[in-house]
C-alpha atoms as a PDB file:
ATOM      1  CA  UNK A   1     107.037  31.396 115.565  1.00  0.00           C
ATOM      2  CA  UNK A   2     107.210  34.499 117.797  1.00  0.00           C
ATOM      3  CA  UNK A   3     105.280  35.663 120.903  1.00  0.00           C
ATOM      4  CA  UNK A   4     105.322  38.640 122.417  1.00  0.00           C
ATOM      5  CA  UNK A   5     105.908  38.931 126.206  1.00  0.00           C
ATOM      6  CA  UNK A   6     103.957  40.839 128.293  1.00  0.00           C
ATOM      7  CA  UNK A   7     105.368  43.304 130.353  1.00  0.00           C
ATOM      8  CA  UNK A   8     104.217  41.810 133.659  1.00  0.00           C
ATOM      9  CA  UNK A   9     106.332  38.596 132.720  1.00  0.00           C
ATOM     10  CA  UNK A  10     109.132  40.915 132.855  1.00  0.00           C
ATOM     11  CA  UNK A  11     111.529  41.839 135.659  1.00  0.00           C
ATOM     12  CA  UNK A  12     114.869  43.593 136.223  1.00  0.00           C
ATOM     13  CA  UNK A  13     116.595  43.787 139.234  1.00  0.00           C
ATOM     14  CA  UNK A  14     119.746  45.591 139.926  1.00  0.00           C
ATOM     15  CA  UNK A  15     122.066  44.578 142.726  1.00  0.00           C
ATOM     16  CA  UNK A  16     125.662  46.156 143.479  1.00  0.00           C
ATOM     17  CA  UNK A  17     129.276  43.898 142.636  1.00  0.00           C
ATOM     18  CA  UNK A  18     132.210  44.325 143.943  1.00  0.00           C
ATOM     19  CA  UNK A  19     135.794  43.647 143.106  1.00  0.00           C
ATOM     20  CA  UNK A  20     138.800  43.960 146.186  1.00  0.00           C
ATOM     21  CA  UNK A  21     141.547  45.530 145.191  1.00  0.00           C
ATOM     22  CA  UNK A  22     144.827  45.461 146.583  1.00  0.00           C
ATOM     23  CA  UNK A  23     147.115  49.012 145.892  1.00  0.00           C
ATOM     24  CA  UNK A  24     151.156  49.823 147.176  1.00  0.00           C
ATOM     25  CA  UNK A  25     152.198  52.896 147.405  1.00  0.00           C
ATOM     26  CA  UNK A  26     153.993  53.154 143.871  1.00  0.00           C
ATOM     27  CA  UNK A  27     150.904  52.444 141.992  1.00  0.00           C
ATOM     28  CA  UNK A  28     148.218  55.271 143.489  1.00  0.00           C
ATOM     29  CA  UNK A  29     148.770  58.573 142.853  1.00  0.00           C
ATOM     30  CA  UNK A  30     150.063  60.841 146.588  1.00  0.00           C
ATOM     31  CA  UNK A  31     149.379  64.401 146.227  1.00  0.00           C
ATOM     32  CA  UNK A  32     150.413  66.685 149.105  1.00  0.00           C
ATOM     33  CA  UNK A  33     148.502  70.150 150.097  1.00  0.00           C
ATOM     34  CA  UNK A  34     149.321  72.882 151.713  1.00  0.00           C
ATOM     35  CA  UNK A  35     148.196  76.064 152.808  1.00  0.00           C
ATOM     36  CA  UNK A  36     149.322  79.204 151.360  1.00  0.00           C
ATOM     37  CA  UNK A  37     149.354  81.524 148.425  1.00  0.00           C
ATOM     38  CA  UNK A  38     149.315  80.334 145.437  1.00  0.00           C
ATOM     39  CA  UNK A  39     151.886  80.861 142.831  1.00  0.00           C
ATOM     40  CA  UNK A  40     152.292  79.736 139.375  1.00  0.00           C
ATOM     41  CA  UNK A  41     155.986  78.730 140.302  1.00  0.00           C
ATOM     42  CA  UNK A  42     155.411  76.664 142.910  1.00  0.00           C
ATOM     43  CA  UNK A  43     155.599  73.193 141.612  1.00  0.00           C
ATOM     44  CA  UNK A  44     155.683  69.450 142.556  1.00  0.00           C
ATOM     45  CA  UNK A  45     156.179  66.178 140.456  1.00  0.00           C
ATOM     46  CA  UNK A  46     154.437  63.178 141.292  1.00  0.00           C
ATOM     47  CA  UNK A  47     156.382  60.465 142.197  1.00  0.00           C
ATOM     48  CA  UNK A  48     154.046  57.633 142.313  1.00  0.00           C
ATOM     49  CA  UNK A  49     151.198  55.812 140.347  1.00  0.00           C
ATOM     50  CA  UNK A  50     149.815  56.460 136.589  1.00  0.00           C
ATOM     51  CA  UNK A  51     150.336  59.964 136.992  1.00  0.00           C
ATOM     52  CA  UNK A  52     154.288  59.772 137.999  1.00  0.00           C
ATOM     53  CA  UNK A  53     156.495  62.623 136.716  1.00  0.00           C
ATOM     54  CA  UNK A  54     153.474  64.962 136.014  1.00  0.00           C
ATOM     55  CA  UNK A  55     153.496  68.472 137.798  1.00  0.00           C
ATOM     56  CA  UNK A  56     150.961  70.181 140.385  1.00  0.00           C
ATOM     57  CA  UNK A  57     150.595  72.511 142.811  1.00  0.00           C
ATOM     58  CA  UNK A  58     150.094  71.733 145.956  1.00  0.00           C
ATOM     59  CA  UNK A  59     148.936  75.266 147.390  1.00  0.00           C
ATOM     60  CA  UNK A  60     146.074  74.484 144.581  1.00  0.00           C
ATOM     61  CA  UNK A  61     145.374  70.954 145.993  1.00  0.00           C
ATOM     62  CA  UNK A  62     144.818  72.575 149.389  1.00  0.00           C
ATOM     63  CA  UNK A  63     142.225  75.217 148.224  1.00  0.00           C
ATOM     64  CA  UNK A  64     140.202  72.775 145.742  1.00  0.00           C
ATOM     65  CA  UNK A  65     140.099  70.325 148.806  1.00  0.00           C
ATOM     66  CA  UNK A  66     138.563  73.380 150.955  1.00  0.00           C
ATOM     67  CA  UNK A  67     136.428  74.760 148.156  1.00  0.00           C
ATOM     68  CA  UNK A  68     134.546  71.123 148.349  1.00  0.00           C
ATOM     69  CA  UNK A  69     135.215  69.482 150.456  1.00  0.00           C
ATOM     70  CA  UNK A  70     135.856  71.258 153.670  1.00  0.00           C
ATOM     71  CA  UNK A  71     133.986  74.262 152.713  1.00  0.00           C
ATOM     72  CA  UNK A  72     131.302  74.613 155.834  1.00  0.00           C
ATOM     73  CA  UNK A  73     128.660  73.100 154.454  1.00  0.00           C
ATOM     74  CA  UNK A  74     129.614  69.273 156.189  1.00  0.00           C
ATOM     75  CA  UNK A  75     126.452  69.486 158.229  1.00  0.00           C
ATOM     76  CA  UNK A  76     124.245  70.507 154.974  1.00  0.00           C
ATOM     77  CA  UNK A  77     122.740  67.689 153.802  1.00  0.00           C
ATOM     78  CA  UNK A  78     121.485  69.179 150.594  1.00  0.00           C
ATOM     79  CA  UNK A  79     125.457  70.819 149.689  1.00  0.00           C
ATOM     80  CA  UNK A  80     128.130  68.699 151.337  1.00  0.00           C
ATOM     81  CA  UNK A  81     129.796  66.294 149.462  1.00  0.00           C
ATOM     82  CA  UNK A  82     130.454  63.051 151.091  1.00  0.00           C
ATOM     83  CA  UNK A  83     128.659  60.530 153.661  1.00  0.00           C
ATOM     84  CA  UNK A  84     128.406  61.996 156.853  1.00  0.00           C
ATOM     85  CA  UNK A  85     127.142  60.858 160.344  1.00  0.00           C
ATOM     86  CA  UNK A  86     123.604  62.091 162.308  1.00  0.00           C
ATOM     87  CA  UNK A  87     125.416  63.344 164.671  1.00  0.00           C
ATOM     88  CA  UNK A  88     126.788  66.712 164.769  1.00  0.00           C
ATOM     89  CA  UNK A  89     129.839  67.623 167.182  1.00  0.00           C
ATOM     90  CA  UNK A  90     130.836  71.151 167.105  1.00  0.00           C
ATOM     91  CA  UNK A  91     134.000  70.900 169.629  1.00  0.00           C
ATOM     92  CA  UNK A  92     134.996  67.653 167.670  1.00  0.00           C
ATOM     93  CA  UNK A  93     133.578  67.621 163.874  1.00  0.00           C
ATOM     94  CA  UNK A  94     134.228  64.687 161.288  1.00  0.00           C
ATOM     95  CA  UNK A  95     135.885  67.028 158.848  1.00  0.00           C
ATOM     96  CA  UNK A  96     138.579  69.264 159.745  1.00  0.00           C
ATOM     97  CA  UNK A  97     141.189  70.919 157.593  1.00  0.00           C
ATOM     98  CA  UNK A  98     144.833  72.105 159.265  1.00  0.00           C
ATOM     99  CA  UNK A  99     147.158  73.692 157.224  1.00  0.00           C
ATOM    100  CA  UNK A 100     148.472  70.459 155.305  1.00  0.00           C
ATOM    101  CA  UNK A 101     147.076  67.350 153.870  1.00  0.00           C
ATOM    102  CA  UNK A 102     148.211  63.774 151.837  1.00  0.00           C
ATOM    103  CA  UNK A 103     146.125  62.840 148.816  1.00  0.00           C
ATOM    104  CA  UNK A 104     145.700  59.672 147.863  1.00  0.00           C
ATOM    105  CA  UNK A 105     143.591  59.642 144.800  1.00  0.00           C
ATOM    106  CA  UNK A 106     142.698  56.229 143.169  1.00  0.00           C
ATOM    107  CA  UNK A 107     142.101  55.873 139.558  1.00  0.00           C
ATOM    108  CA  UNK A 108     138.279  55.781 138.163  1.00  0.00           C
ATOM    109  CA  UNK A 109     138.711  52.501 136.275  1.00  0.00           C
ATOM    110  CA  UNK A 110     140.038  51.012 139.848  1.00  0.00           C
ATOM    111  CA  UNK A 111     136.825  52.152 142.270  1.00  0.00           C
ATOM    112  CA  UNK A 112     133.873  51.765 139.222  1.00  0.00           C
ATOM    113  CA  UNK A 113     130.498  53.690 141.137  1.00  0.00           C
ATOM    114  CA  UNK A 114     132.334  54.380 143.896  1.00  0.00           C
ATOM    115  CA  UNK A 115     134.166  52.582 146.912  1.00  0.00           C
ATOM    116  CA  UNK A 116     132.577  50.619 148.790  1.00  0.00           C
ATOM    117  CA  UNK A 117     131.367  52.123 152.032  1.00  0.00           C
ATOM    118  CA  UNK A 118     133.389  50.122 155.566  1.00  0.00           C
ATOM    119  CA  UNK A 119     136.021  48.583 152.502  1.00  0.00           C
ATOM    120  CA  UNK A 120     138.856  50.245 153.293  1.00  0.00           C
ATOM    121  CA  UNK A 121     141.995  49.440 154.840  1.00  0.00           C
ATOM    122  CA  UNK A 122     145.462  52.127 154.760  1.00  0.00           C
ATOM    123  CA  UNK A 123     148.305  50.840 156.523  1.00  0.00           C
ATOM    124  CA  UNK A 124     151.436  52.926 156.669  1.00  0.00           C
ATOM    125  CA  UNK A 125     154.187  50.759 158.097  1.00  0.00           C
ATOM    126  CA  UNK A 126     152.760  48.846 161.288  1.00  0.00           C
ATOM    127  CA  UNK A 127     149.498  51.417 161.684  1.00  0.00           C
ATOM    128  CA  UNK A 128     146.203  50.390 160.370  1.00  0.00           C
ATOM    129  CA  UNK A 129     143.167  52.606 159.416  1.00  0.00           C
ATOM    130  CA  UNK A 130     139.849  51.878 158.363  1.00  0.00           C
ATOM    131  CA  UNK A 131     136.944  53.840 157.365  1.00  0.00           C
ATOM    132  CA  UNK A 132     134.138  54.163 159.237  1.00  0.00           C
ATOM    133  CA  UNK A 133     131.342  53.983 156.761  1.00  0.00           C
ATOM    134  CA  UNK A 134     130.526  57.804 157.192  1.00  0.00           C
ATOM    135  CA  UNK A 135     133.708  58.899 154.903  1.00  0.00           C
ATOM    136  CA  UNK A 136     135.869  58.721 158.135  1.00  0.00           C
ATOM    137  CA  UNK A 137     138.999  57.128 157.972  1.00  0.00           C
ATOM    138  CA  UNK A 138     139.792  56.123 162.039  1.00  0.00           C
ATOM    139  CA  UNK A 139     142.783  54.320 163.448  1.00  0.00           C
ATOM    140  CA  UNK A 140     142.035  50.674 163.251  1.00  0.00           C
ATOM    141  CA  UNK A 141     140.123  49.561 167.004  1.00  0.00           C
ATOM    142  CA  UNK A 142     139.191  53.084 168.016  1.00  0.00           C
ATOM    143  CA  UNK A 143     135.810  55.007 167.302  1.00  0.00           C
ATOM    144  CA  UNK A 144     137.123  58.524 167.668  1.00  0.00           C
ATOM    145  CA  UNK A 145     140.857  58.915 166.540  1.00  0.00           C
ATOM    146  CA  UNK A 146     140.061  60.454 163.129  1.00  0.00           C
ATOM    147  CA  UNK A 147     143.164  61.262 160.352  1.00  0.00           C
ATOM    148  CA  UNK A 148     140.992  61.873 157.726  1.00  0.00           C
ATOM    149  CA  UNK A 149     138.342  60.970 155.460  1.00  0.00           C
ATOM    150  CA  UNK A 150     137.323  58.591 152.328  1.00  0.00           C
ATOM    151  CA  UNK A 151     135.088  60.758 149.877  1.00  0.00           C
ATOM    152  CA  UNK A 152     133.753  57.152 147.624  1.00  0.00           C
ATOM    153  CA  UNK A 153     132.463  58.283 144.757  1.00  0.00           C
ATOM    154  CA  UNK A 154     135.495  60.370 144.066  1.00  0.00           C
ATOM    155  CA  UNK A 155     137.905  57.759 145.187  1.00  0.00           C
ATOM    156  CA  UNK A 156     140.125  60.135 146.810  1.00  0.00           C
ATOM    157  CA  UNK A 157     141.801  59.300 150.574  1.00  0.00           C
ATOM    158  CA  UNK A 158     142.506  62.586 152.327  1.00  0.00           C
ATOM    159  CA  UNK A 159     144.803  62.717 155.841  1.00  0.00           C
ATOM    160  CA  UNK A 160     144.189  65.641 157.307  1.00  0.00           C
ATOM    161  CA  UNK A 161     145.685  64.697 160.829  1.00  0.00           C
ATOM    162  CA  UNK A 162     149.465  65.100 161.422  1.00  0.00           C
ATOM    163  CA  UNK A 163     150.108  64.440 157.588  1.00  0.00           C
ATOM    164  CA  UNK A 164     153.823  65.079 157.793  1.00  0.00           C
ATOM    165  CA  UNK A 165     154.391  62.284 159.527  1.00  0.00           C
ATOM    166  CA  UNK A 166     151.727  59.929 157.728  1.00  0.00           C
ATOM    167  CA  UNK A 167     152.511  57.937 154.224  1.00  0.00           C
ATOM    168  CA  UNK A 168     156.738  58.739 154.831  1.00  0.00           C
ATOM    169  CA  UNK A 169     157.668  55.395 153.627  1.00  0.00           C
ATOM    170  CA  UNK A 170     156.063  52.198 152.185  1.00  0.00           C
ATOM    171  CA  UNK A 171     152.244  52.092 152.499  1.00  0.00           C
ATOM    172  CA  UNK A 172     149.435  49.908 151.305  1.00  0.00           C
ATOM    173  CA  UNK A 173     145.800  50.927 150.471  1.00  0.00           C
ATOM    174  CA  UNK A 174     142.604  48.216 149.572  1.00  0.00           C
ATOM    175  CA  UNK A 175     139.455  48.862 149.227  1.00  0.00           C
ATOM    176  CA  UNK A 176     136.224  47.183 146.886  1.00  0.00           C
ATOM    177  CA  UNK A 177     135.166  49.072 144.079  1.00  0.00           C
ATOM    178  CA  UNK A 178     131.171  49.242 143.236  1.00  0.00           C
ATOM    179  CA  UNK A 179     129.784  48.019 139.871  1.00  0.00           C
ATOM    180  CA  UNK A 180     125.886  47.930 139.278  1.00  0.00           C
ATOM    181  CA  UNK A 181     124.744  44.650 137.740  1.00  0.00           C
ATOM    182  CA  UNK A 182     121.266  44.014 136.100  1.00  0.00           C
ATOM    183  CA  UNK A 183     119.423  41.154 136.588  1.00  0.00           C
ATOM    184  CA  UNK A 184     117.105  40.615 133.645  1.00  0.00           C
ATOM    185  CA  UNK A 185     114.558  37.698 134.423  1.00  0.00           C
ATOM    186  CA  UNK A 186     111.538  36.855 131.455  1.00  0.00           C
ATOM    187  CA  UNK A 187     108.899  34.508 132.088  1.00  0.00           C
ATOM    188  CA  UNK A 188     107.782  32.803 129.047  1.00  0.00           C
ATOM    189  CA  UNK A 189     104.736  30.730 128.641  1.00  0.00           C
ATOM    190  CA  UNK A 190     104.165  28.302 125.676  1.00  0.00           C
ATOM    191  CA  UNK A 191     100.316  27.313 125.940  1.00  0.00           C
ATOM    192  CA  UNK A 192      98.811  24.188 125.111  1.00  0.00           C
ATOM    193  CA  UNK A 193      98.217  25.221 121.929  1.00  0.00           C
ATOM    194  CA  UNK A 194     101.296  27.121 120.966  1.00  0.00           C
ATOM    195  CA  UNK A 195     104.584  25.869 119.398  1.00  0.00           C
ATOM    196  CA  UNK A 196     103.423  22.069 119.234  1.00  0.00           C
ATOM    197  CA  UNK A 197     104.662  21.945 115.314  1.00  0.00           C
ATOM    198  CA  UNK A 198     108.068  21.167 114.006  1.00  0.00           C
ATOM    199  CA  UNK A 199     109.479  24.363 112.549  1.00  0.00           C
ATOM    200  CA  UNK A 200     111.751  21.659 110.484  1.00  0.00           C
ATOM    201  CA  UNK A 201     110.875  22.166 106.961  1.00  0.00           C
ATOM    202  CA  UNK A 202     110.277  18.212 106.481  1.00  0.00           C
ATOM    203  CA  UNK A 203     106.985  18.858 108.864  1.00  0.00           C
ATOM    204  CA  UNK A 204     105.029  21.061 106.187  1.00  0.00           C
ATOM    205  CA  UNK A 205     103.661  20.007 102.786  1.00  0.00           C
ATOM    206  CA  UNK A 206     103.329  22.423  99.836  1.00  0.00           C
ATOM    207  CA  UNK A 207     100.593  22.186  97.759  1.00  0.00           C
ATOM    208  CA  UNK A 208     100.083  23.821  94.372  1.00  0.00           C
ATOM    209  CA  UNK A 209     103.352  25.471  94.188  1.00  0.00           C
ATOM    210  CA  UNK A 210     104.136  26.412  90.702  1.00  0.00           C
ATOM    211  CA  UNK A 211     107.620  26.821  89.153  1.00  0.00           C
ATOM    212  CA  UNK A 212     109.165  28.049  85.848  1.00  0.00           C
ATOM    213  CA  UNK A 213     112.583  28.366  84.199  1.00  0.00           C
ATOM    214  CA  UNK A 214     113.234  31.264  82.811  1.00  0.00           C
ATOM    215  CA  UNK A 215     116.135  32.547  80.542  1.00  0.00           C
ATOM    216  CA  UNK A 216     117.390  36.625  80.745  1.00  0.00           C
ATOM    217  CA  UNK A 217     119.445  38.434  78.716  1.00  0.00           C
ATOM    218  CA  UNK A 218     122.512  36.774  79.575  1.00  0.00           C
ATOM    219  CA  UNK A 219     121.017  32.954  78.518  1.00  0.00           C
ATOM    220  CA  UNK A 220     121.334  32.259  82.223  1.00  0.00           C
ATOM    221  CA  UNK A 221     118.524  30.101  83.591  1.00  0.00           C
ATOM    222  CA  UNK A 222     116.719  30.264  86.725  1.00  0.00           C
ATOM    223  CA  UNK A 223     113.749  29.197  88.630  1.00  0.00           C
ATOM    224  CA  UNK A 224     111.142  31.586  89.374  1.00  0.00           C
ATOM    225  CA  UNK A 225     107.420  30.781  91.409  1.00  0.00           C
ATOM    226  CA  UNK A 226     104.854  31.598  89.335  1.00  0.00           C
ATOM    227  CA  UNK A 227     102.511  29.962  92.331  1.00  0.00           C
ATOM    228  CA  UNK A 228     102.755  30.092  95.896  1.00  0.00           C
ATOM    229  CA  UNK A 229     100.993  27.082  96.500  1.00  0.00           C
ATOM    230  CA  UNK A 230      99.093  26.284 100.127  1.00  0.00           C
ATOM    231  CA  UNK A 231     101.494  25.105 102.956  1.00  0.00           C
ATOM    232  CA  UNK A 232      99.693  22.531 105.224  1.00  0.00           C
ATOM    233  CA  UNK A 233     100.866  20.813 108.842  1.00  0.00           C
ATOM    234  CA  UNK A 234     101.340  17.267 107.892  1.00  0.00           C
ATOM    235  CA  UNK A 235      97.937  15.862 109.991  1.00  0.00           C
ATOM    236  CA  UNK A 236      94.949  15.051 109.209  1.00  0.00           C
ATOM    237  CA  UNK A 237      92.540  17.839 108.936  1.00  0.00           C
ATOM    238  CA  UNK A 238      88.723  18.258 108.602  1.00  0.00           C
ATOM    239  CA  UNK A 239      87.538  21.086 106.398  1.00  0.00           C
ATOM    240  CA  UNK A 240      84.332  23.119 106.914  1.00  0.00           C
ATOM    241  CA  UNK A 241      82.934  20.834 104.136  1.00  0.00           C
ATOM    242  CA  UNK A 242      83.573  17.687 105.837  1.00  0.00           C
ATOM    243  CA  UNK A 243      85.768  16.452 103.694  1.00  0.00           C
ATOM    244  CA  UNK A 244      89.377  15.172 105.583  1.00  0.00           C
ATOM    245  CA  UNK A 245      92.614  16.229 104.028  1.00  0.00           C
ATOM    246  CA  UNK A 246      95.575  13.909 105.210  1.00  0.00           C
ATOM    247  CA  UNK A 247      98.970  14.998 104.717  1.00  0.00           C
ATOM    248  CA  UNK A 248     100.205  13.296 107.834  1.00  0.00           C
ATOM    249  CA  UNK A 249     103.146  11.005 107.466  1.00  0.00           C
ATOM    250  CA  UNK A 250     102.754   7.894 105.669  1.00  0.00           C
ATOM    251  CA  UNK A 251     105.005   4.748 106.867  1.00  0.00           C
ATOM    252  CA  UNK A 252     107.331   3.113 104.484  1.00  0.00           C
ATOM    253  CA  UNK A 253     106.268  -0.324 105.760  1.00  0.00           C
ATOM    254  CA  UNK A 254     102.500   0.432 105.181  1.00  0.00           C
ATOM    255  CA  UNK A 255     100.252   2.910 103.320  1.00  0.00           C
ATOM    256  CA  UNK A 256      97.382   2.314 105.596  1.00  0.00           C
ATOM    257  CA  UNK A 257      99.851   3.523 108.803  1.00  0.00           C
ATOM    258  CA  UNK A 258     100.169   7.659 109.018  1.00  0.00           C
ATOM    259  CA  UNK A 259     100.425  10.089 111.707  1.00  0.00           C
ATOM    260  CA  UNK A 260     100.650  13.087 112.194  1.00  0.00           C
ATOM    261  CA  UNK A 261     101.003  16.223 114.458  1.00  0.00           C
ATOM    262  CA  UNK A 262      97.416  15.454 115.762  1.00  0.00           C
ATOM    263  CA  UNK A 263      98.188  12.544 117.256  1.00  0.00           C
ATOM    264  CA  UNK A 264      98.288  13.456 120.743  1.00  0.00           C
ATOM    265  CA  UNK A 265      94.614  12.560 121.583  1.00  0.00           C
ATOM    266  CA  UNK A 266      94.632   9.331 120.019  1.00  0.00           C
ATOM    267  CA  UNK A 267      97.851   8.321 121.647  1.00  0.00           C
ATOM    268  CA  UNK A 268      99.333  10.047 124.548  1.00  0.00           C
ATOM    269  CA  UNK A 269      97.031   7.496 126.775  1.00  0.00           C
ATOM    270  CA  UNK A 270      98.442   4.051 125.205  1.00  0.00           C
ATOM    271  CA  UNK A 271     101.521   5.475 124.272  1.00  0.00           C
ATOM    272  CA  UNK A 272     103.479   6.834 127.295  1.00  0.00           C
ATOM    273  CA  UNK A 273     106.669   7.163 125.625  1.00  0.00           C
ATOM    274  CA  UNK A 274     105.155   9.796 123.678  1.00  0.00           C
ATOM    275  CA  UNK A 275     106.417   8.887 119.985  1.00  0.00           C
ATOM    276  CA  UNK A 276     103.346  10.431 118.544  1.00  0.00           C
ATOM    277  CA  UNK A 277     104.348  14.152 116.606  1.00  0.00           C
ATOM    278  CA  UNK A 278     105.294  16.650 119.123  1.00  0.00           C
ATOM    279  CA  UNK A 279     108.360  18.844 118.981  1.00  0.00           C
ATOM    280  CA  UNK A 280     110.706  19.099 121.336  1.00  0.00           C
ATOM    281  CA  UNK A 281     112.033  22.572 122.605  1.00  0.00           C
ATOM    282  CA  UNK A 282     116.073  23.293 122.464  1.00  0.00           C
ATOM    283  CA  UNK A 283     116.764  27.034 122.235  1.00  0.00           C
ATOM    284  CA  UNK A 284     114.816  30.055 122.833  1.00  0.00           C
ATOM    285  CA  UNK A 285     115.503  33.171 121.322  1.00  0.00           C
ATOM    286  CA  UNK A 286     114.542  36.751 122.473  1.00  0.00           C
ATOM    287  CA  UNK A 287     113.426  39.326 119.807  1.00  0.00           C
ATOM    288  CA  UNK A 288     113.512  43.234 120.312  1.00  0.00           C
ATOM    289  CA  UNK A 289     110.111  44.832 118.896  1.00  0.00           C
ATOM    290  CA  UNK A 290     112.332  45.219 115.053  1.00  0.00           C
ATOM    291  CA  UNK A 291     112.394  41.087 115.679  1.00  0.00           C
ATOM    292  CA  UNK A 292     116.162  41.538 115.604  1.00  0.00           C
ATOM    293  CA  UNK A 293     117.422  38.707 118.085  1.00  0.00           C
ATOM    294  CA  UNK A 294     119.130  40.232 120.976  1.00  0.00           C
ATOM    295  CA  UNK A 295     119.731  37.017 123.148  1.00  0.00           C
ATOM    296  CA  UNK A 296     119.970  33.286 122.789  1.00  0.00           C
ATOM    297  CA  UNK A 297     118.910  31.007 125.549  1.00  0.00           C
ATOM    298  CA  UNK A 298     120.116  26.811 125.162  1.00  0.00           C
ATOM    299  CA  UNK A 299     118.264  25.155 127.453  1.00  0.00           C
ATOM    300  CA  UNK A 300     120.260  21.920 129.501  1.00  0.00           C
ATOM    301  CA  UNK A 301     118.061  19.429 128.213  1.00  0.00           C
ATOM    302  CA  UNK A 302     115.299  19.256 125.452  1.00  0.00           C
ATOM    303  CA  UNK A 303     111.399  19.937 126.700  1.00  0.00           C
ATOM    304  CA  UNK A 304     108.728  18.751 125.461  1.00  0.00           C
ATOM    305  CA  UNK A 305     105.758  21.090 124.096  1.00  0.00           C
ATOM    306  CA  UNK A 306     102.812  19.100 125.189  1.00  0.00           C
ATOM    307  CA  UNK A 307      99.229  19.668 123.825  1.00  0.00           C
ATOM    308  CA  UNK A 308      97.515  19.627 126.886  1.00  0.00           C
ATOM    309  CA  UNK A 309      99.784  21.527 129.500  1.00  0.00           C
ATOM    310  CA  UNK A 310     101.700  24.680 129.226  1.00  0.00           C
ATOM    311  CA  UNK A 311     105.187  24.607 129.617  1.00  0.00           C
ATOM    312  CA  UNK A 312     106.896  27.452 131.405  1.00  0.00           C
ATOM    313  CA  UNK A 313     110.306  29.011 131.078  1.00  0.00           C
ATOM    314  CA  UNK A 314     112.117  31.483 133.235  1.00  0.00           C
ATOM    315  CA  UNK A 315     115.374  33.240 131.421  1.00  0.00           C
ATOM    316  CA  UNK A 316     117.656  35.078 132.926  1.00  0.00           C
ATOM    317  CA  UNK A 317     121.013  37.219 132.171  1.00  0.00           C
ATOM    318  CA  UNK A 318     123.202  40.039 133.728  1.00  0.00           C
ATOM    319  CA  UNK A 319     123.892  43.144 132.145  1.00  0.00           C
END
């Protein structure tokens, strides 16, 4: 028994996670920069993180840090890179550049979407610095004392501000990295006059079915339907002619004792425990439009699928 849901029933929401984490300075990758010409012999090896032992060049960190980072365009908002306050300071700007930097860049897997904007937290010995939301990373306490900045999506630190004498010895970075969850809630409506019949096979009667054994080639045997037959709902039925057709259940104890799944009217008012034929629901399953099930749903307890109330179910799941 399928229905299809309409689209109104449906809903997804996304809302952002995040996860803390919790880096020392020999597992994030420190890249110095510096200012100068740049020369194919001029090499450096990492010392620190995934990267450790791998080469660079740290006149060619400095000019891809300019090129987008600190290329002019901070007050653009249609070309700069990176969050940025509304308020524009020529004598003291958010981004500067001197003639050296410190790097730290942060592995994709470790910041997801991004890092999480006011999340982070550098200290370098007994100094703490936060960011400021706006990609500035400010001594801890103070609104204006600016080392460097936090570019999120690109999970990359950069001290710009006396860097010589920042990250020297042992350091610790955290931050919260950004992961978009969606929330996928259904609505699903069973009306009074929808799934009130046992899909168990013991609840439908086949009439007419015709069977015969046949033997192939081989001399194996086996059963083939030469007749369908008519499947009925064991109740009692009236036909356009008038006539009634009972295939409701027939007690053990007496022959003149059935019921069946049509019931309810007759009983549900003298029988309030409800023992008259009506299925109870366990599990609902949801059905892509090639009615390949993509998602099972158990609900806590069984319900009930009365015949003269709908019965509504909400389902939800993160993806």
């Amino acid at each position: 028994m399928l229905k299809r849901i309409p689209k109104s029933d449906i809903s997804i929401r996304p809302f952002k996670a995040y996860k803390e984490w919790d880096k020392a300075s020999a597992g994030v990758t420190l890249l110095e920069a510096l200012n100068g010409n740049y020369t194919s012999n001029d090499a450096n090896t990492i010392t620190t993180g995934l990267l450790s032992g791998s080469v660079y060049n740290k006149y060619s960190v400095f000019g891809q840090l300019r090129a987008q980072f600190y290329n002019g365009k901070e007050n653009d908002p249609l070309n700069r890179l990176g969050s940025k306050t509304n308020v524009y300071n020529e004598t003291n700007p958010e981004r500067f550049l001197s003639g050296s930097a410190k790097v730290i860049s942060i592995p994709q897997n470790c910041i997801g979407e991004g890092i999480k904007k006011g999340s982070v937290l550098l200290i370098d010995g007994n100094i703490k610095y936060v960011d400021d939301k706006y990609s500035n990373l400010i001594l801890s306490g103070s609104t204006s004392m600016r080392i460097g900045n936090v570019f999120y999506n690109q999970g990359l630190v950069v001290i710009t501000s006396g860097s010589n004498s920042k990250l020297t010895g042992s350091w610790d970075i955290s931050f919260k990295s950004t992961q978009t969850i969606y929330e996928h809630e259904y609505l699903l409506i069973s009306n009074e006059d929808e799934f009130n019949v046992s899909t168990n096979p013991t609840a439908v009667v086949e009439v007419g079915r015709e069977t015969l054994l046949i033997t192939d080639t081989n001399n194996k045997i086996y059963k083939t339907t030469t007749n369908p037959g008519v499947k009925y709902i064991r109740k009692i039925s009236t036909l356009e002619n008038g006539n009634t057709l009972d295939y409701s259940y027939i007690s053990t104890y007496s022959s003149s004792i059935s019921g069946g799944f049509e019931q309810y009217d007759l009983n549900s008012s003298s029988d309030s425990t409800g023992s008259f034929l009506l299925p109870f629901i366990t599990t609902i399953g949801l059905y892509d439009d090639n009615c390949d099930l993509v998602a099972v749903a158990k609900l806590p307890q069984p319900i009930k699928s009365e015949s003269d109330m709908p019965v509504n179910f909400i389902v939800r799941f993160d993806t």
